[in-house]
ModelCIF file with pLDDT and N, C-alpha, C, O atoms, coordinates in Angstrom:
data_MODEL
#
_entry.id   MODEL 
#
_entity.id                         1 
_entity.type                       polymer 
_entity.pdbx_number_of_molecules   1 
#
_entity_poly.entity_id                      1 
_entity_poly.type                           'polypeptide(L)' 
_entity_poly.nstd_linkage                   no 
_entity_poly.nstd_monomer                   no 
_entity_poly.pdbx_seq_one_letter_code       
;(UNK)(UNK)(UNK)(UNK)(UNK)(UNK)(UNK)(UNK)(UNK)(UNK)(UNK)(UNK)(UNK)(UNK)(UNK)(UNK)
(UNK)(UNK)(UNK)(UNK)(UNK)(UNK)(UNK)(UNK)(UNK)(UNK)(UNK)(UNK)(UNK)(UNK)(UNK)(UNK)
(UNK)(UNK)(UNK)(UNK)(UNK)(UNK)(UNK)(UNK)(UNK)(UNK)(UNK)(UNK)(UNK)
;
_entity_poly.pdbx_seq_one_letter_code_can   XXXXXXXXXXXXXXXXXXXXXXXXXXXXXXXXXXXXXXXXXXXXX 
_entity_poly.pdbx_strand_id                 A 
#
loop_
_entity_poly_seq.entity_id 
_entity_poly_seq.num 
_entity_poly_seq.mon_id 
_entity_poly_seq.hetero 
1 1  UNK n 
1 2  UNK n 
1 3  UNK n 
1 4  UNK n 
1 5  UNK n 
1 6  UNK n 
1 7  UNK n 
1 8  UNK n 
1 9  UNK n 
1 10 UNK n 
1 11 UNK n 
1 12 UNK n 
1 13 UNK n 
1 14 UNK n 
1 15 UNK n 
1 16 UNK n 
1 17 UNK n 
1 18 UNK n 
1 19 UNK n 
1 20 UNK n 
1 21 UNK n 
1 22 UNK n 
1 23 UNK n 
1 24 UNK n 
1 25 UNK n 
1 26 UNK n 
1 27 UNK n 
1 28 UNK n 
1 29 UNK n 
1 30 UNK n 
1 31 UNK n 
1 32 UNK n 
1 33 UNK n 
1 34 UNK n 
1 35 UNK n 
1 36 UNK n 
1 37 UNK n 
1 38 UNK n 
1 39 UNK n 
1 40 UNK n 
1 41 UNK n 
1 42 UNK n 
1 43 UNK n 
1 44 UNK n 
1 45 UNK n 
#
_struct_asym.id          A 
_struct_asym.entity_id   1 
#
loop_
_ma_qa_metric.id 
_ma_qa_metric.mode 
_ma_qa_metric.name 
_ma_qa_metric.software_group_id 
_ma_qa_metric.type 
1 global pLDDT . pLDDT 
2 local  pLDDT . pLDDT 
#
_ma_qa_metric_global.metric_id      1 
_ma_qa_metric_global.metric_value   78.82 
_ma_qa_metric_global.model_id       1 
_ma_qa_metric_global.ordinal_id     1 
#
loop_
_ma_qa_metric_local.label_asym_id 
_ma_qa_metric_local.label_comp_id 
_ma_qa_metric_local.label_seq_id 
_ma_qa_metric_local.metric_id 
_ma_qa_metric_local.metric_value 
_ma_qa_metric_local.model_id 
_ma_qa_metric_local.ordinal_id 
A UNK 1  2 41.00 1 1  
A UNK 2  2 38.00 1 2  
A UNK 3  2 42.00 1 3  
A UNK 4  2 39.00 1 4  
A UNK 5  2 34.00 1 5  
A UNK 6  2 38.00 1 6  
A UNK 7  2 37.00 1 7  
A UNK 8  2 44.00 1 8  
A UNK 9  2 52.00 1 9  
A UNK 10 2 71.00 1 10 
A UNK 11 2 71.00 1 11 
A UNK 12 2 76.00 1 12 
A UNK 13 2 84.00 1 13 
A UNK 14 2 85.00 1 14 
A UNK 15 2 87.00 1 15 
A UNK 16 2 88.00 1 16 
A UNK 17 2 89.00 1 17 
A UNK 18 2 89.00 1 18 
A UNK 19 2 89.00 1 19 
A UNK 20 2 88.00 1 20 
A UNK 21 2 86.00 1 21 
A UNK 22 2 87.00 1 22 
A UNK 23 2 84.00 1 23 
A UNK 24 2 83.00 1 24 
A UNK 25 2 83.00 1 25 
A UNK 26 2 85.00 1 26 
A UNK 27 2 87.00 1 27 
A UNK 28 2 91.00 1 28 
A UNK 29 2 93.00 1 29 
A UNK 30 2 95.00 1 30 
A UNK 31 2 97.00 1 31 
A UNK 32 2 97.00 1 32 
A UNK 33 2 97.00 1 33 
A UNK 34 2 97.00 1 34 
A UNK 35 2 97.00 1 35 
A UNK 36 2 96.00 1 36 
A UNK 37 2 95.00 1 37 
A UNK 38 2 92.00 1 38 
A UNK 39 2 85.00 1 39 
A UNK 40 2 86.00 1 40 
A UNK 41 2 85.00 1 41 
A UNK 42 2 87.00 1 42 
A UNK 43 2 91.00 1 43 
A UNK 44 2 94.00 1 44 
A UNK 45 2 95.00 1 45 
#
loop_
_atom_site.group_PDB 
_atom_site.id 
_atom_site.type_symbol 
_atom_site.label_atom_id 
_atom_site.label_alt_id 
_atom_site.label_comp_id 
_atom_site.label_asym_id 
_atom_site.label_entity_id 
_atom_site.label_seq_id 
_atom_site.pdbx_PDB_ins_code 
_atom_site.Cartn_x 
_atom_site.Cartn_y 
_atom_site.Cartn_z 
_atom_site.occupancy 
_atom_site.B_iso_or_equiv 
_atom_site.pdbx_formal_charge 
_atom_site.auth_seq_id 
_atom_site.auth_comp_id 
_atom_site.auth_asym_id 
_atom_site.auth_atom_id 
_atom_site.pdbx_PDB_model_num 
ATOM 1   N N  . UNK A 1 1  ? 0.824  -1.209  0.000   1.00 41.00 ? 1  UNK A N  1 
ATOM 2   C CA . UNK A 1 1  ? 0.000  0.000   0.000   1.00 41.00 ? 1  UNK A CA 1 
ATOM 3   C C  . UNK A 1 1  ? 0.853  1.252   0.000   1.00 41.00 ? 1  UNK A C  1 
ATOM 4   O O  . UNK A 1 1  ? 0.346  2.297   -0.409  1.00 41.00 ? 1  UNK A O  1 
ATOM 5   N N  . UNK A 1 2  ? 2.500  1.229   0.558   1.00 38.00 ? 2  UNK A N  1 
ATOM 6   C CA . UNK A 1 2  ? 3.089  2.671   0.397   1.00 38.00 ? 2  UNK A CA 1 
ATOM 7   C C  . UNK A 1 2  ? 4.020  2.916   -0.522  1.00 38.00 ? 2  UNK A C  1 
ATOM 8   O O  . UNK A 1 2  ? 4.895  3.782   -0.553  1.00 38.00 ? 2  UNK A O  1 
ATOM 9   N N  . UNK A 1 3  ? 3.670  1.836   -1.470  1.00 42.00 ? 3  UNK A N  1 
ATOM 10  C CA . UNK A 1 3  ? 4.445  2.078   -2.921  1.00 42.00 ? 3  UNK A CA 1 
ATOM 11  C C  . UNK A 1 3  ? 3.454  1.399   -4.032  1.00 42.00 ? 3  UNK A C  1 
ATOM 12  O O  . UNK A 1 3  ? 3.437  0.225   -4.402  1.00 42.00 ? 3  UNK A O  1 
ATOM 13  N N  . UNK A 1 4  ? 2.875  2.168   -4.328  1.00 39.00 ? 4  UNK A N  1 
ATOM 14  C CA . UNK A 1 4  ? 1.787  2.617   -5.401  1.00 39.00 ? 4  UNK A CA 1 
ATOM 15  C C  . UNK A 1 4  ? 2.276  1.607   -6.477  1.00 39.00 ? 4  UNK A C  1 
ATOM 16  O O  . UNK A 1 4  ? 3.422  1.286   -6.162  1.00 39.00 ? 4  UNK A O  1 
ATOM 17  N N  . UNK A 1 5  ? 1.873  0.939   -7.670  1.00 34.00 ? 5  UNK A N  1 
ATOM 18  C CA . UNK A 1 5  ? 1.855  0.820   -8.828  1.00 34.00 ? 5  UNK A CA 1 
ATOM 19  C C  . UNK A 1 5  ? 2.777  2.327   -9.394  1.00 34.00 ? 5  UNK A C  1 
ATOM 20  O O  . UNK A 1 5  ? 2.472  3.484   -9.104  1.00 34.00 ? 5  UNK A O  1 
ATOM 21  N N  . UNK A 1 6  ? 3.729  1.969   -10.097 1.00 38.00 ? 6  UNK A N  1 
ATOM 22  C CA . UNK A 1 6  ? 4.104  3.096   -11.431 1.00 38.00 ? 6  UNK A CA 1 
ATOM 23  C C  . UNK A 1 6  ? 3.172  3.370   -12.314 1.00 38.00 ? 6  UNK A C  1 
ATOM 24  O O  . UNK A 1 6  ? 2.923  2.470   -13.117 1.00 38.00 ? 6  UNK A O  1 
ATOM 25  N N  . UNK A 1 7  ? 2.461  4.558   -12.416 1.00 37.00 ? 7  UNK A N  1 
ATOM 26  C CA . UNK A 1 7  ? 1.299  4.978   -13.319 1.00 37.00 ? 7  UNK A CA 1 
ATOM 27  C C  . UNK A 1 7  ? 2.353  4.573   -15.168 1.00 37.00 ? 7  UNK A C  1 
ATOM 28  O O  . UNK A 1 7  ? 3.555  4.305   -15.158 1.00 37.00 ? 7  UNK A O  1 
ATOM 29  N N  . UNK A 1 8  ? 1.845  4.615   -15.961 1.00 44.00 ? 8  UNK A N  1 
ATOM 30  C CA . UNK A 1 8  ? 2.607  4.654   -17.272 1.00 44.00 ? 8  UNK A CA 1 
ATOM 31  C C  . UNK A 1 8  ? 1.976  5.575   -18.387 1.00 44.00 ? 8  UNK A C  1 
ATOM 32  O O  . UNK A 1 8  ? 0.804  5.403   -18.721 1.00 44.00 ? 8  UNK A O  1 
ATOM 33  N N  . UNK A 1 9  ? 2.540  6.280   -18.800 1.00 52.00 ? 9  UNK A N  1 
ATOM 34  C CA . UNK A 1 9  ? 1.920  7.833   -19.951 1.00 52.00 ? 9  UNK A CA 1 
ATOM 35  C C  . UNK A 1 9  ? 0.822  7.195   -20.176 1.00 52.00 ? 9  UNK A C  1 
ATOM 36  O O  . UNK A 1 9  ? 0.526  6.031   -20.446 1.00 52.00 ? 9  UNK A O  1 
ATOM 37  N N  . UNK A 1 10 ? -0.040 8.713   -19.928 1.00 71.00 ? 10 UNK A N  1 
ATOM 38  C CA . UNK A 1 10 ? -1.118 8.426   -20.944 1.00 71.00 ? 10 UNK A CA 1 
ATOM 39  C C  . UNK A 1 10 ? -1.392 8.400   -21.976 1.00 71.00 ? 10 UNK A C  1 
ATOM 40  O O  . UNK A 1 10 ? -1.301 9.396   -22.693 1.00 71.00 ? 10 UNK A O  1 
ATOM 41  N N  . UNK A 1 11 ? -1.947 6.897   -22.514 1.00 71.00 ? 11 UNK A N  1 
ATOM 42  C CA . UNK A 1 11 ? -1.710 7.599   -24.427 1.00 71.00 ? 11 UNK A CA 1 
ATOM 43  C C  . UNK A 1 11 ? -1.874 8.385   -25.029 1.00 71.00 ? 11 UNK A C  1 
ATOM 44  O O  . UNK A 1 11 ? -0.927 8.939   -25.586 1.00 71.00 ? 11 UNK A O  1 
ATOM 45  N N  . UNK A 1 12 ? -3.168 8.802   -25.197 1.00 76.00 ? 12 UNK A N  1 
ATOM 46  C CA . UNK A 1 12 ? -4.224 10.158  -25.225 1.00 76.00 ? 12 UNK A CA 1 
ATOM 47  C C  . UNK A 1 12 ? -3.502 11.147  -24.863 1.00 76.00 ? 12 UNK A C  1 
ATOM 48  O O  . UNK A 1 12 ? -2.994 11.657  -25.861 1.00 76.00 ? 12 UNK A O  1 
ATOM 49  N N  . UNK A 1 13 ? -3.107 11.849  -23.583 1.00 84.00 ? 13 UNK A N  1 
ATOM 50  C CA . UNK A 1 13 ? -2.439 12.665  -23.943 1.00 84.00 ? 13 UNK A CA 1 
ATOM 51  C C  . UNK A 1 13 ? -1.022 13.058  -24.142 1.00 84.00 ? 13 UNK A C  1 
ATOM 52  O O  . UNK A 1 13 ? -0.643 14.185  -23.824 1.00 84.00 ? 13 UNK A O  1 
ATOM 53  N N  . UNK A 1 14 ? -0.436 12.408  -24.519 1.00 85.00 ? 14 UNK A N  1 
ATOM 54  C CA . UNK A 1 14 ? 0.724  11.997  -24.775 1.00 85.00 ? 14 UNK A CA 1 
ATOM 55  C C  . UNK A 1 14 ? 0.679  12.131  -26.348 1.00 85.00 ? 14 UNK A C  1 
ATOM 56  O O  . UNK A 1 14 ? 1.666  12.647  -26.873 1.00 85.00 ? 14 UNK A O  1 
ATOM 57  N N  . UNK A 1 15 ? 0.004  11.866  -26.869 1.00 87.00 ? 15 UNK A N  1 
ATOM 58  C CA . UNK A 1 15 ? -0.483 11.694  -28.457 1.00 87.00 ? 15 UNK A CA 1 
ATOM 59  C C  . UNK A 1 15 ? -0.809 13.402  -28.879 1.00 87.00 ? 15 UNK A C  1 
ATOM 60  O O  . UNK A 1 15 ? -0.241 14.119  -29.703 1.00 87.00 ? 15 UNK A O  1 
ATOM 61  N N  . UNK A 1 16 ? -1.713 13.631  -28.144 1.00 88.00 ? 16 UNK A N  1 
ATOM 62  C CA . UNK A 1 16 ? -2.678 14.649  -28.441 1.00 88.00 ? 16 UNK A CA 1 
ATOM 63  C C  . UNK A 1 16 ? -1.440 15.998  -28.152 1.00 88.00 ? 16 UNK A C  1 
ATOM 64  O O  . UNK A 1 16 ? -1.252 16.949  -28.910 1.00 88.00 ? 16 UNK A O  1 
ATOM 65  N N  . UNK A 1 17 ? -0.766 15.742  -26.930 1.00 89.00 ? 17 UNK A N  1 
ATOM 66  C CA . UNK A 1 17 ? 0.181  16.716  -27.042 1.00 89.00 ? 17 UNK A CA 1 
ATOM 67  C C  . UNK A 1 17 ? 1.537  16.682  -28.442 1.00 89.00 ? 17 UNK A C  1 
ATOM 68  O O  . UNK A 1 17 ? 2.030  17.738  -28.839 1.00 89.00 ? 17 UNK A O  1 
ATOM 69  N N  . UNK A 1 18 ? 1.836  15.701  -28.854 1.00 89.00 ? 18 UNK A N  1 
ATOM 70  C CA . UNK A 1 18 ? 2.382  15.965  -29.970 1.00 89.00 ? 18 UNK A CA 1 
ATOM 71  C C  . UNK A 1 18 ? 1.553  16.322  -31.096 1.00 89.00 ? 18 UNK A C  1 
ATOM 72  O O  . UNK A 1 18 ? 2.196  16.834  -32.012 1.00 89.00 ? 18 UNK A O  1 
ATOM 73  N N  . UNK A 1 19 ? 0.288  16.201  -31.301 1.00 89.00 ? 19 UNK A N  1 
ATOM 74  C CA . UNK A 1 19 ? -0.278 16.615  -32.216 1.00 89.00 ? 19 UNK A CA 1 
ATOM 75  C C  . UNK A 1 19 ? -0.209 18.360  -32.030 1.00 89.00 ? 19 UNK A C  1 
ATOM 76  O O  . UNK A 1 19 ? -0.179 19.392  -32.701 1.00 89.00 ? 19 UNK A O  1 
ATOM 77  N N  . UNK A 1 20 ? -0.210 18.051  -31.140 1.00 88.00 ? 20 UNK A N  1 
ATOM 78  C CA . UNK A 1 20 ? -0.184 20.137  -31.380 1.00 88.00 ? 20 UNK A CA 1 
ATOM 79  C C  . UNK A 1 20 ? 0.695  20.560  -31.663 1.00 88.00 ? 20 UNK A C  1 
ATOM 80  O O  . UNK A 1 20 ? 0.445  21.749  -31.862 1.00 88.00 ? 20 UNK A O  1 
ATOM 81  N N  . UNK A 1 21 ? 1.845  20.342  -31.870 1.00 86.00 ? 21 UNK A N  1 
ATOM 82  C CA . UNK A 1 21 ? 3.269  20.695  -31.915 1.00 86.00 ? 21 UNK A CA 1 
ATOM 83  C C  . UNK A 1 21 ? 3.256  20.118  -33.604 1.00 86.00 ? 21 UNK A C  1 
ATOM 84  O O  . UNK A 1 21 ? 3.702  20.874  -34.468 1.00 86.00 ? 21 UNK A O  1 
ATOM 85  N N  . UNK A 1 22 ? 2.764  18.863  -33.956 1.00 87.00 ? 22 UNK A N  1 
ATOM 86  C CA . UNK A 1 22 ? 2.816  18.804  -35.461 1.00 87.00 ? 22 UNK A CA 1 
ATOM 87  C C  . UNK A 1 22 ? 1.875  20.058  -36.169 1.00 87.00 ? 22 UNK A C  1 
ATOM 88  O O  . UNK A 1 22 ? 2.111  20.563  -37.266 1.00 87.00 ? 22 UNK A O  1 
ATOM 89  N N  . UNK A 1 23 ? 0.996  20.343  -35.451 1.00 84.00 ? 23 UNK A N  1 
ATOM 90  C CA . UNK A 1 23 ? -0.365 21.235  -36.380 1.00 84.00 ? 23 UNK A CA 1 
ATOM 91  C C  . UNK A 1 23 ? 0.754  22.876  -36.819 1.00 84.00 ? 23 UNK A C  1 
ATOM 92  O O  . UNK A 1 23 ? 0.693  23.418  -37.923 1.00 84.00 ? 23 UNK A O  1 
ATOM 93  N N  . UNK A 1 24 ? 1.435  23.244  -35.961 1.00 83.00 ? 24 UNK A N  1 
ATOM 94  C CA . UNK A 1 24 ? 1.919  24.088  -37.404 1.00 83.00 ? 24 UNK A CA 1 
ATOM 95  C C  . UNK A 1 24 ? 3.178  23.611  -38.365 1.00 83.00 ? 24 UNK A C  1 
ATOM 96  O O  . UNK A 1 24 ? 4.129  24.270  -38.784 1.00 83.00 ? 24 UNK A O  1 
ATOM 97  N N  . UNK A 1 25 ? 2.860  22.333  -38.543 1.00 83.00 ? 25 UNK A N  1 
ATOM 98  C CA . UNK A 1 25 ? 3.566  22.385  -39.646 1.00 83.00 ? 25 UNK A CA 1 
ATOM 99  C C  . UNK A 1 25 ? 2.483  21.456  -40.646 1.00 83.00 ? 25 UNK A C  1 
ATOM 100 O O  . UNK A 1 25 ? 2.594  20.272  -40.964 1.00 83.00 ? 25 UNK A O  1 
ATOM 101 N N  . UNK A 1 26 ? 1.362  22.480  -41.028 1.00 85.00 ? 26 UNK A N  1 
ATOM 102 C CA . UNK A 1 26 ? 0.458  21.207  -41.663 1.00 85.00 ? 26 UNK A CA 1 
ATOM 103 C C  . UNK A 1 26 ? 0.644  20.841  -42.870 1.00 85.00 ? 26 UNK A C  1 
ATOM 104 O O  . UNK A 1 26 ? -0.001 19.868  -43.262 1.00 85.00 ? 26 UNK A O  1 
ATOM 105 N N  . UNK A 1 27 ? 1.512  21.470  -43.730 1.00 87.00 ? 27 UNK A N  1 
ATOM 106 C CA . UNK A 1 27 ? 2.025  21.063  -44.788 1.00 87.00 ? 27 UNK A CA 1 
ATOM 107 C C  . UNK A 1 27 ? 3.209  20.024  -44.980 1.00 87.00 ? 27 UNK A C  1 
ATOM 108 O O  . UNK A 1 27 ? 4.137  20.371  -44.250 1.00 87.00 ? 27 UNK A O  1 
ATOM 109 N N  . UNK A 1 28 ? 3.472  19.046  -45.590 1.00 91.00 ? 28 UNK A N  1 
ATOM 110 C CA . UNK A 1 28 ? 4.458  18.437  -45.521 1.00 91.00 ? 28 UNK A CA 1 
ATOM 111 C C  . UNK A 1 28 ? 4.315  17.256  -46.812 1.00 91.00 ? 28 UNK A C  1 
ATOM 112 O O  . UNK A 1 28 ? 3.346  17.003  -47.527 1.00 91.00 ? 28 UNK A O  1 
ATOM 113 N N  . UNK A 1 29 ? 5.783  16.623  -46.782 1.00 93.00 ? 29 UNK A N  1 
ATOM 114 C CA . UNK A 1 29 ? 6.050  15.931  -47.623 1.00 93.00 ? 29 UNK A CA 1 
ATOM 115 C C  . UNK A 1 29 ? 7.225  14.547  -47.137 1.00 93.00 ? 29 UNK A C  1 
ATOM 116 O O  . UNK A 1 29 ? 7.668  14.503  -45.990 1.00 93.00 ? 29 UNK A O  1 
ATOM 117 N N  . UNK A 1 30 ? 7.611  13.474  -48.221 1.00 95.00 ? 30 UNK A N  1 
ATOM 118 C CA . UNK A 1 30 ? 8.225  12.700  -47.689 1.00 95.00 ? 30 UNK A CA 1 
ATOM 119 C C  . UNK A 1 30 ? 8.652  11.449  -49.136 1.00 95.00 ? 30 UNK A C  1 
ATOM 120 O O  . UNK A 1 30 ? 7.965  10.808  -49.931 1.00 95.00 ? 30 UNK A O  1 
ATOM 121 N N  . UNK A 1 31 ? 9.777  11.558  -48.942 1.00 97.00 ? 31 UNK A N  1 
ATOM 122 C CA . UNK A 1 31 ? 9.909  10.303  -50.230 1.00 97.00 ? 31 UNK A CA 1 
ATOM 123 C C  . UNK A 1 31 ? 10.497 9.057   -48.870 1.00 97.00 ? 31 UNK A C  1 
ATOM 124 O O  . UNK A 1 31 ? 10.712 9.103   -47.658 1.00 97.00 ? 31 UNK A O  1 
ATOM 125 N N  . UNK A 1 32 ? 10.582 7.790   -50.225 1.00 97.00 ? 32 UNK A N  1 
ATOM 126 C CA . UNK A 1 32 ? 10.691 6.542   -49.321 1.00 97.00 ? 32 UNK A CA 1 
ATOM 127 C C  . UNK A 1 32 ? 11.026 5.267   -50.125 1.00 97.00 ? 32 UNK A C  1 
ATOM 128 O O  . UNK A 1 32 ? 11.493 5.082   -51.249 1.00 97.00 ? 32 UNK A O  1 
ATOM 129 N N  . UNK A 1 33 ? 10.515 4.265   -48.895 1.00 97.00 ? 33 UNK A N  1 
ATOM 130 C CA . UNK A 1 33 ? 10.583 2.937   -49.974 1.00 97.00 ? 33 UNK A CA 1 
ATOM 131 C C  . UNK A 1 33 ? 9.380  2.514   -48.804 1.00 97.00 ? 33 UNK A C  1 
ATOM 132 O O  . UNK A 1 33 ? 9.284  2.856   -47.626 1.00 97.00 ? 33 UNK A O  1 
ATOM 133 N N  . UNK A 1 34 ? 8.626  1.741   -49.535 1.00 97.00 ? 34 UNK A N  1 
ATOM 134 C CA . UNK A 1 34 ? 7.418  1.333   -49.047 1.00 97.00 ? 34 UNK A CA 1 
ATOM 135 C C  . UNK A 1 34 ? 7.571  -0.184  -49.563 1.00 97.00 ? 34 UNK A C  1 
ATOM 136 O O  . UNK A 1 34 ? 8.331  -0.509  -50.475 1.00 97.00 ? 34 UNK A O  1 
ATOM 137 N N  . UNK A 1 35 ? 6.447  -1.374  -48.598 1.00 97.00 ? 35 UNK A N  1 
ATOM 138 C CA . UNK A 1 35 ? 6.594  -2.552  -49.017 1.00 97.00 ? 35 UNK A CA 1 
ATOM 139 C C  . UNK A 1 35 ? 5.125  -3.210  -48.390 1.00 97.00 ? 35 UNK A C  1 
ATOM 140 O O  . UNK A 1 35 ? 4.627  -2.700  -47.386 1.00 97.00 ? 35 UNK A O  1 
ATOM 141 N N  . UNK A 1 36 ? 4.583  -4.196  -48.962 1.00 96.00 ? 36 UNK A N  1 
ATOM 142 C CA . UNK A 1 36 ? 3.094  -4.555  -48.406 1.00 96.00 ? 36 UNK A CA 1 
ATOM 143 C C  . UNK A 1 36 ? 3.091  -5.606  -48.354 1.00 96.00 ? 36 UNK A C  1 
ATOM 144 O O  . UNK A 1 36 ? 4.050  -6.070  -48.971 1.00 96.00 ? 36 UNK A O  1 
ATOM 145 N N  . UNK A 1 37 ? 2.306  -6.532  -47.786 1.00 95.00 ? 37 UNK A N  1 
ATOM 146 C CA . UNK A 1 37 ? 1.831  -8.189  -48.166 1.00 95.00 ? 37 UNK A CA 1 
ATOM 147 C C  . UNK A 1 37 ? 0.565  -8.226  -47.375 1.00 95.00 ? 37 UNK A C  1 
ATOM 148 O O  . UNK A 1 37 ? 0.153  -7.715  -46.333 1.00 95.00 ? 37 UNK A O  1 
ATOM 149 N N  . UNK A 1 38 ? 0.017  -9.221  -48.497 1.00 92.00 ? 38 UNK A N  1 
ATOM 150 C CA . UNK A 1 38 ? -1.173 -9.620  -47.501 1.00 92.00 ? 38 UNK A CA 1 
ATOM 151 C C  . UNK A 1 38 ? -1.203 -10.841 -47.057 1.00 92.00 ? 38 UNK A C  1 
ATOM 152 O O  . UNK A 1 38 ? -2.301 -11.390 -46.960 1.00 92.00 ? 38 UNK A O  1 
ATOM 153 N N  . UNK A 1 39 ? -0.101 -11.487 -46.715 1.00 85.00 ? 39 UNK A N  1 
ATOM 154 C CA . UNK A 1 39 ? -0.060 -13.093 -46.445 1.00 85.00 ? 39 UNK A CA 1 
ATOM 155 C C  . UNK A 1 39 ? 0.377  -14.095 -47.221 1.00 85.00 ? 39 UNK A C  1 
ATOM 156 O O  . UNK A 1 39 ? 0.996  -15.135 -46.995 1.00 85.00 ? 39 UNK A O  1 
ATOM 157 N N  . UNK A 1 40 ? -0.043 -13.607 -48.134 1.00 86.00 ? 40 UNK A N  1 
ATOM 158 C CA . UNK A 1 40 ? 0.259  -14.202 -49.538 1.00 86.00 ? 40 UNK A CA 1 
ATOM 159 C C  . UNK A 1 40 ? 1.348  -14.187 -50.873 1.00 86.00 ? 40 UNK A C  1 
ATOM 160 O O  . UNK A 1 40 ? 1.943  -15.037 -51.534 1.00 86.00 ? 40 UNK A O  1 
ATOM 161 N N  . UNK A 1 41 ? 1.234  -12.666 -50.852 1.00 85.00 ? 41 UNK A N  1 
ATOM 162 C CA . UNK A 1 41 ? 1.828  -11.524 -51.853 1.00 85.00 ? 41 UNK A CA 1 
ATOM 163 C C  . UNK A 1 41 ? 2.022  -10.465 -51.602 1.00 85.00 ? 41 UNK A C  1 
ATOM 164 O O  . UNK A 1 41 ? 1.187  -9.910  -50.888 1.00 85.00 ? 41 UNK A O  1 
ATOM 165 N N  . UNK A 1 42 ? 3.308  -9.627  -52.106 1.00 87.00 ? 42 UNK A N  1 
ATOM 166 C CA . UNK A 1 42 ? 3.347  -8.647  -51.633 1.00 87.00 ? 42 UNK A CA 1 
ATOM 167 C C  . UNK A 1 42 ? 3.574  -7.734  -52.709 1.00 87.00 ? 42 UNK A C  1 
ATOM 168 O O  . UNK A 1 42 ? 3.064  -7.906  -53.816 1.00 87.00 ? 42 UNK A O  1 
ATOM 169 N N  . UNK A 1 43 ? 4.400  -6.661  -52.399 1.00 91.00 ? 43 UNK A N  1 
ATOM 170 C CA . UNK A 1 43 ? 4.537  -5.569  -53.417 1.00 91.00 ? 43 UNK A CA 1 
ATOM 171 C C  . UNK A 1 43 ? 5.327  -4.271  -52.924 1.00 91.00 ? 43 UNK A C  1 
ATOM 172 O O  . UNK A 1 43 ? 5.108  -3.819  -51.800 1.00 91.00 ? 43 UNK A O  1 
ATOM 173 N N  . UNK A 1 44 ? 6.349  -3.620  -53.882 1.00 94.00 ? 44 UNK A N  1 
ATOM 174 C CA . UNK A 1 44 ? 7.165  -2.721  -52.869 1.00 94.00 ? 44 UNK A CA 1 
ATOM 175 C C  . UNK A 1 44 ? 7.585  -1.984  -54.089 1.00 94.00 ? 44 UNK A C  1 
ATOM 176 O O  . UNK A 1 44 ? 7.537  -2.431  -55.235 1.00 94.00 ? 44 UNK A O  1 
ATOM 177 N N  . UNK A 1 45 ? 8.141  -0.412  -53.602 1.00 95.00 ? 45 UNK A N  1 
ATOM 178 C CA . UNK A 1 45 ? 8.623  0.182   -54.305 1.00 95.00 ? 45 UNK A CA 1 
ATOM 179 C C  . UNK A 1 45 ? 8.935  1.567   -53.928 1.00 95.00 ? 45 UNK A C  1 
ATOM 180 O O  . UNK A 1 45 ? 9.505  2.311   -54.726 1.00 95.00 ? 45 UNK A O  1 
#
């Protein structure tokens, strides 16, 4: 009872506070390499 559980971040706001910090930059861009499957087959490029 005098040592509590460690609480762990909240997701929510933990999330929500980086979202505000992304919102002025609402423009953006990004190159890459991307890759998919559905179990079966995939596909990348």
């Amino acid at each position: 009872a005098a040592r509590p559980p460690r609480e762990l971040p909240d997701a929510g706001r933990v999330l929500l506070a980086r979202a505000a910090l992304i919102q002025s930059w609402p423009a953006w861009s990004f190159e890459g390499r991307i890759a998919v499957r559905d179990g079966k087959e995939g596909g990348s490029g």
